[in-house]
C-alpha atoms as a PDB file:
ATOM      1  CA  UNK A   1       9.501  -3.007  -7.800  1.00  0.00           C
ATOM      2  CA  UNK A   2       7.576  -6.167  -8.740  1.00  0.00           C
ATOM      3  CA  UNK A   3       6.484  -9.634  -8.357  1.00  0.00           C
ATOM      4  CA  UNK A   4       5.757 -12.496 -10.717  1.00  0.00           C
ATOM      5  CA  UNK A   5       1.676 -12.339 -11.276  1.00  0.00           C
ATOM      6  CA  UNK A   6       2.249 -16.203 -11.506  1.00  0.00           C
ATOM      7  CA  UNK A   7       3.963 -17.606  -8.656  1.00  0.00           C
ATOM      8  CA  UNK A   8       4.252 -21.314  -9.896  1.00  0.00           C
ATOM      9  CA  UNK A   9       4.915 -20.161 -13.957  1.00  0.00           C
ATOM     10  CA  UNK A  10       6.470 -16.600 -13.415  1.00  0.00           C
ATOM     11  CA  UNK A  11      10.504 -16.073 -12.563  1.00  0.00           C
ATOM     12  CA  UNK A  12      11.007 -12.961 -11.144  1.00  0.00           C
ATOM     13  CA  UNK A  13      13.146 -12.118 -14.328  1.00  0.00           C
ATOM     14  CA  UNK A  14      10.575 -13.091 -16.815  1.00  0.00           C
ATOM     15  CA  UNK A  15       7.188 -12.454 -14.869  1.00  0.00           C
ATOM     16  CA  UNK A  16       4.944  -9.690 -16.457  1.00  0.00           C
ATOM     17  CA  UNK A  17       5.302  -6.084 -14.875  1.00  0.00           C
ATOM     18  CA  UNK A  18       2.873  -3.341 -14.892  1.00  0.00           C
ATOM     19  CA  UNK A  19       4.941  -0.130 -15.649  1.00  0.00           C
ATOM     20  CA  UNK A  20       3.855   3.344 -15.311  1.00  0.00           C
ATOM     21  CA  UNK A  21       4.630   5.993 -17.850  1.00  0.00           C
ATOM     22  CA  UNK A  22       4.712   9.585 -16.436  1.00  0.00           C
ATOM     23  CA  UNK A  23       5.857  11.443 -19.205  1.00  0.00           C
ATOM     24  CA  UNK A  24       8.261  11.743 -22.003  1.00  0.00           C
ATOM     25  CA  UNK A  25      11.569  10.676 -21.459  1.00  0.00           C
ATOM     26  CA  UNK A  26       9.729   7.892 -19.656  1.00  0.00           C
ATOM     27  CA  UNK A  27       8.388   7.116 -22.933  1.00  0.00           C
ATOM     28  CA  UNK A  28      11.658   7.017 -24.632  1.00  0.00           C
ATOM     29  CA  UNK A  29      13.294   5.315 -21.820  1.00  0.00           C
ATOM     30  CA  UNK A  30      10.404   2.452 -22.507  1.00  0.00           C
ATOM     31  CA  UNK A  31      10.631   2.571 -26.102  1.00  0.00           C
ATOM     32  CA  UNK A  32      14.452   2.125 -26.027  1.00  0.00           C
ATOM     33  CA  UNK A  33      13.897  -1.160 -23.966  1.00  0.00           C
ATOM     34  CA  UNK A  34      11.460  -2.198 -26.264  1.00  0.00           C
ATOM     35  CA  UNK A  35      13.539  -1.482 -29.324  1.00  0.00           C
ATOM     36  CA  UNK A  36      16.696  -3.553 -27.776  1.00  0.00           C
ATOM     37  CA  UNK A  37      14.344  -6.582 -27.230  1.00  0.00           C
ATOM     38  CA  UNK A  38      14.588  -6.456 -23.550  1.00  0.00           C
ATOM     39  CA  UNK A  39      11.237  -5.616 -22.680  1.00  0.00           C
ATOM     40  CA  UNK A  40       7.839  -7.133 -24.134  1.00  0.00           C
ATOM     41  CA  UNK A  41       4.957  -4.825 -24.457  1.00  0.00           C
ATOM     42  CA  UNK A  42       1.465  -7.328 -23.389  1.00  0.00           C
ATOM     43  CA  UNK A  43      -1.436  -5.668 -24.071  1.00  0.00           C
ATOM     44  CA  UNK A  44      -4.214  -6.522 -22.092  1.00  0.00           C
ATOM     45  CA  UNK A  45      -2.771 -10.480 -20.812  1.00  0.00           C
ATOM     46  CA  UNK A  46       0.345 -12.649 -20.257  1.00  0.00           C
ATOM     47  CA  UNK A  47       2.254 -14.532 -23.310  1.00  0.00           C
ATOM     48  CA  UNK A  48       0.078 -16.001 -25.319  1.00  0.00           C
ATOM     49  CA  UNK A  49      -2.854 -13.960 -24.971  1.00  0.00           C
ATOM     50  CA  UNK A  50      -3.511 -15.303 -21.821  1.00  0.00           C
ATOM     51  CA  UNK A  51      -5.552 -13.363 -19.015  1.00  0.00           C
ATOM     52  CA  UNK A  52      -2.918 -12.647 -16.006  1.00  0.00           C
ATOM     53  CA  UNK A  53      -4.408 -13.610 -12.708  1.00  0.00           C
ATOM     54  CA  UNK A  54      -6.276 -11.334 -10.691  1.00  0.00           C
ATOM     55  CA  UNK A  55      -8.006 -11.991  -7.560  1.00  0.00           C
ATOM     56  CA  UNK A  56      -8.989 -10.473  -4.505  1.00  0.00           C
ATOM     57  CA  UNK A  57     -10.059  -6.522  -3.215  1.00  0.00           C
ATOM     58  CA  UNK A  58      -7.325  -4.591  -2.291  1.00  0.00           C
ATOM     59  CA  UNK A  59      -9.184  -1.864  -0.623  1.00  0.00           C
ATOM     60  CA  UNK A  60      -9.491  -3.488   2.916  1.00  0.00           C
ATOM     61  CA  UNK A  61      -6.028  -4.809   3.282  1.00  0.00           C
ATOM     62  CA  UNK A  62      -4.806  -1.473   1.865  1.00  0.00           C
ATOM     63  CA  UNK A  63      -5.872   0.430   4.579  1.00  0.00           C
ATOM     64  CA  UNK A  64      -5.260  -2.330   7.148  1.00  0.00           C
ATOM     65  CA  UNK A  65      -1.416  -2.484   5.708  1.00  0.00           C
ATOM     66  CA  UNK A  66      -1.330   1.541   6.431  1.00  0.00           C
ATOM     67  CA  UNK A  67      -3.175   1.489   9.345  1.00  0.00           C
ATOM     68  CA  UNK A  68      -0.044  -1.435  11.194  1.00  0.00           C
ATOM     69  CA  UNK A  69       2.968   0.572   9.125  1.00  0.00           C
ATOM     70  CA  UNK A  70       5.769   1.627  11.421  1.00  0.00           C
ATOM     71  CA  UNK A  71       6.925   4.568   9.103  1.00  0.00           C
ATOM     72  CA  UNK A  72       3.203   5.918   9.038  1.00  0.00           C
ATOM     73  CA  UNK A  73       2.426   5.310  13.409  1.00  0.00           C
ATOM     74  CA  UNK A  74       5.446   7.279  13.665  1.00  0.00           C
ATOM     75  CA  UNK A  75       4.155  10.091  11.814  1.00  0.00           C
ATOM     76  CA  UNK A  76       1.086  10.093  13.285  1.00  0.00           C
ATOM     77  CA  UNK A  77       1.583   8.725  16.821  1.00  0.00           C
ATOM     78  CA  UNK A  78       3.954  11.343  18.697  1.00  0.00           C
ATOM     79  CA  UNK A  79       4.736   8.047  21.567  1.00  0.00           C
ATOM     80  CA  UNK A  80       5.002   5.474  19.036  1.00  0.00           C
ATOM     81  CA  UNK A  81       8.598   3.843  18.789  1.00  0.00           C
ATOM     82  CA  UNK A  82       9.141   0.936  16.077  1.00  0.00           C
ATOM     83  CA  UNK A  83      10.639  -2.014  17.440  1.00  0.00           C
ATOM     84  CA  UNK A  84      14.177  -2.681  17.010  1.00  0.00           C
ATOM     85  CA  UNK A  85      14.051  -6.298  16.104  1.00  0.00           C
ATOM     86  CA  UNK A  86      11.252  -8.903  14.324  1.00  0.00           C
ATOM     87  CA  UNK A  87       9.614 -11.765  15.111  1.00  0.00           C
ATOM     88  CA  UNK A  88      11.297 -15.042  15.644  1.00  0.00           C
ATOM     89  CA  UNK A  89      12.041 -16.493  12.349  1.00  0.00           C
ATOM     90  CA  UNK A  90       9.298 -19.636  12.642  1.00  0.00           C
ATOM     91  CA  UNK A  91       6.704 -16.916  13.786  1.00  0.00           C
ATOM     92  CA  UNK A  92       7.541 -14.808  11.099  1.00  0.00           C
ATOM     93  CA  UNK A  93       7.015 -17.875   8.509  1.00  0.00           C
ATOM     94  CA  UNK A  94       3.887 -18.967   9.709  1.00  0.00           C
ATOM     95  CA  UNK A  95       2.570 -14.909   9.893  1.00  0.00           C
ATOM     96  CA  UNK A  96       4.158 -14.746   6.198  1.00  0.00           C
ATOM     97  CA  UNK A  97       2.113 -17.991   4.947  1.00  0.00           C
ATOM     98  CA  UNK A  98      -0.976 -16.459   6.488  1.00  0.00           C
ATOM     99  CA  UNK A  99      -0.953 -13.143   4.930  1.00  0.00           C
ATOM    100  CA  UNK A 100       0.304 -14.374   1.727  1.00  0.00           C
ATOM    101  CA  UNK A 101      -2.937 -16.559   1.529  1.00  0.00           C
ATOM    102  CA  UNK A 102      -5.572 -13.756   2.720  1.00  0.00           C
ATOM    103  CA  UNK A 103      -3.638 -11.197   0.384  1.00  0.00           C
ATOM    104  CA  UNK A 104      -5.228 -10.203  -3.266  1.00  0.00           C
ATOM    105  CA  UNK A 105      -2.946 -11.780  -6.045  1.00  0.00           C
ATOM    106  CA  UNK A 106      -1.609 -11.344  -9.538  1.00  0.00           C
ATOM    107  CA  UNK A 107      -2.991  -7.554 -10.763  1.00  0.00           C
ATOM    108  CA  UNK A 108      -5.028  -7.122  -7.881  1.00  0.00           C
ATOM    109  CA  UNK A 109      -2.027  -7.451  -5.646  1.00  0.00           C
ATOM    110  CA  UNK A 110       0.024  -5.038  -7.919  1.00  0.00           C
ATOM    111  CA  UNK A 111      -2.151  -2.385  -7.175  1.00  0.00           C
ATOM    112  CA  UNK A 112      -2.572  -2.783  -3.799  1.00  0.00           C
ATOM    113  CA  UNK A 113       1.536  -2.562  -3.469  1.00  0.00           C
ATOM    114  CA  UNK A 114       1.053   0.667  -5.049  1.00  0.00           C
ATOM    115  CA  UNK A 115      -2.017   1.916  -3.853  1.00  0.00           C
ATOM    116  CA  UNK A 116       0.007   1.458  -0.081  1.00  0.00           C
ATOM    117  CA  UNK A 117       3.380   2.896  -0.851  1.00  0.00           C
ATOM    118  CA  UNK A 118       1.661   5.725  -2.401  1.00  0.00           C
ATOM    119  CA  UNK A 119      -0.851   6.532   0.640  1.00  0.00           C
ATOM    120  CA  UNK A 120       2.560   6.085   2.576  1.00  0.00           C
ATOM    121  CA  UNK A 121       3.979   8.489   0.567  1.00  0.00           C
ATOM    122  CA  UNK A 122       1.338  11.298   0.769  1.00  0.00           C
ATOM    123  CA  UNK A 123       1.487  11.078   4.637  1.00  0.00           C
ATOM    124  CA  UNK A 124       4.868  11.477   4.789  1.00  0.00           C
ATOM    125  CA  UNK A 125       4.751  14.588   2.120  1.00  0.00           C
ATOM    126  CA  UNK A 126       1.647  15.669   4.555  1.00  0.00           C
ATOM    127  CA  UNK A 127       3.837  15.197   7.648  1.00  0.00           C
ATOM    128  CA  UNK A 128       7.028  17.000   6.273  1.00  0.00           C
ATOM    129  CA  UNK A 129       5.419  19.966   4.189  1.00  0.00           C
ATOM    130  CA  UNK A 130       2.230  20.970   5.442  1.00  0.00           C
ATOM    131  CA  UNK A 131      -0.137  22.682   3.022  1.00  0.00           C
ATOM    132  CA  UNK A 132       2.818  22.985   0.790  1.00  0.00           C
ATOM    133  CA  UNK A 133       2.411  19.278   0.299  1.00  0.00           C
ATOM    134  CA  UNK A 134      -0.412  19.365  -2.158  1.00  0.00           C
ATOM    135  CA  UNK A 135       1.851  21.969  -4.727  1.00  0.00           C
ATOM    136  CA  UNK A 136       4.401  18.704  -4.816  1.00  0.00           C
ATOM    137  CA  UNK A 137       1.832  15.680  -5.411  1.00  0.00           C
ATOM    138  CA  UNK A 138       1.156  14.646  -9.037  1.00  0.00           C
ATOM    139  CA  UNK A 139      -1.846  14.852  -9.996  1.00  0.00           C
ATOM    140  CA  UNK A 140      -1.356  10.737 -10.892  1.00  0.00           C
ATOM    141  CA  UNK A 141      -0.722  10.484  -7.230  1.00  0.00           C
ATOM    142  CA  UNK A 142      -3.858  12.270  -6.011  1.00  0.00           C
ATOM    143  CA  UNK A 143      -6.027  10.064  -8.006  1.00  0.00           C
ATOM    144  CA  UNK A 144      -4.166   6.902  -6.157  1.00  0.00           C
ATOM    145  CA  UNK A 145      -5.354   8.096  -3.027  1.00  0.00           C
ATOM    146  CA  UNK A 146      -8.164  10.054  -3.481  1.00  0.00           C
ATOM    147  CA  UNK A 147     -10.535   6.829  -3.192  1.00  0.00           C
ATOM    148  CA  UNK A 148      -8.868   5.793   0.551  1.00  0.00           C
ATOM    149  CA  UNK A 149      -9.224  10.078   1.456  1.00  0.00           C
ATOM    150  CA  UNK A 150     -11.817   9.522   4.220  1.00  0.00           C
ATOM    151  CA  UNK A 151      -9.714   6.496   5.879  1.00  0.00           C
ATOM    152  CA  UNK A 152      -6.464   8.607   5.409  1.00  0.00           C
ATOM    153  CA  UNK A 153      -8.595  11.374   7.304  1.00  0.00           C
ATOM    154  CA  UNK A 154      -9.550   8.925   9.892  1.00  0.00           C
ATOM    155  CA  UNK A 155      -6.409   7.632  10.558  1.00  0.00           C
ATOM    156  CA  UNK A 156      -4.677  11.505  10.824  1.00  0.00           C
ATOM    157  CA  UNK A 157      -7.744  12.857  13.045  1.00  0.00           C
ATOM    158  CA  UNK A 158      -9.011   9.497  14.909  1.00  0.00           C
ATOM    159  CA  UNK A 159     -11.930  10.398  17.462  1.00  0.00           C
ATOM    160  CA  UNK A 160     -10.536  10.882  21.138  1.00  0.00           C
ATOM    161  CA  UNK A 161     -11.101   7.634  23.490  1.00  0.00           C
ATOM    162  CA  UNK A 162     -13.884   6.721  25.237  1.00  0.00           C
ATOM    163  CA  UNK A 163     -13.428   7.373  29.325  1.00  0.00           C
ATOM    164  CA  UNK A 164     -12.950   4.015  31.330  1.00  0.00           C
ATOM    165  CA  UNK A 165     -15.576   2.455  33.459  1.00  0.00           C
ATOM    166  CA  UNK A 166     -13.659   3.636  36.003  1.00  0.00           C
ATOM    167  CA  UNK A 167     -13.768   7.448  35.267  1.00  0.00           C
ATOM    168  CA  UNK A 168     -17.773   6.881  35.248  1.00  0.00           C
ATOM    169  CA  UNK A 169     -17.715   5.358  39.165  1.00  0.00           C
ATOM    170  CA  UNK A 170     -15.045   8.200  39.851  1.00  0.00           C
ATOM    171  CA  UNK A 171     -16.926  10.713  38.868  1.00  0.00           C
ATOM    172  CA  UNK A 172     -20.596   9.695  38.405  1.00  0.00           C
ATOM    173  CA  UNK A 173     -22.631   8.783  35.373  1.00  0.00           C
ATOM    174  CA  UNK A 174     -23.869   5.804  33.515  1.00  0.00           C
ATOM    175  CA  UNK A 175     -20.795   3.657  31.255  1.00  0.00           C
ATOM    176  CA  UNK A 176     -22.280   3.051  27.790  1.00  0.00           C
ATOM    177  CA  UNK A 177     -20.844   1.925  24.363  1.00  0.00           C
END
């Protein structure tokens, strides 16, 4: 997956990636591509030495983005049920040209992309395997997510709601926040 880090320079099929090497035949897979010319190595910038864009903190929308995904309220809310169909297509537009301004961009918005899929990920493994999970998870993985553990946590155990104003009339008892 990826995105141009430059929307206005970038082509999708000539924008700078970030890539992730896990091990060695990931290594020789890259330094094949490399070899045949189809893939640039940029150290540290874009072409040219210049700095690719970065702006933006990805650690609030992160969570927010987890916190409103389908997949993960499914896991985690046993009434949940996704909708079957999206907004209209002029709501979903203007919704798209909002979030696309408030979102982090260029590196910043790399990360957050995989910061979220992974935290998706880990609830799922959590949801599916149990304990048994954690035996499964890189460690690569566990270091993605390890800084967003204590929202993860509150979003799995979230604190039970507060009685209505009603319940206090019912059955006696002051309503406070």
């Amino acid at each position: 997956m990826g995105a141009p880090f430059d929307s206005k320079k970038d082509e999708m099929t000539t924008a700078p990636l970030m890539v992730t090497v896990r091990n060695a035949k990931g290594r020789r897979m890259l330094d094949t591509a490399v070899k045949s010319g189809r893939v640039e190595i940029l150290q540290r910038g874009g072409r040219g030495g210049r700095e690719l864009p970065s702006t933006g903190d990805r650690r609030s929308i992160t969570v927010k983005t987890v916190q409103g995904d389908s997949m993960v309220k499914t896991l985690l809310e046993p009434d949940f049920v996704a909708g079957d169909q999206g907004a209209p297509p002029f709501v979903a537009n203007i919704l798209a040209d909002v979030i696309a301004r408030t979102l982090p961009t260029g590196l910043e918005f790399a990360r957050y992309s995989i910061d979220y899929h992974y935290i998706r990920n880990q609830l799922f493994c959590d949801d599916r395997m149990g304990t048994r999970a954690a035996r499964h998870v890189p460690a690569y993985a566990k270091a993605i997510c390890e800084p967003y553990a204590e929202d993860v946590e509150a979003l799995k155990n979230p604190p039970p709601p507060e009685p209505s104003p009603l319940w206090y009339l019912v059955f006696g008892g002051r309503w406070q926040r």
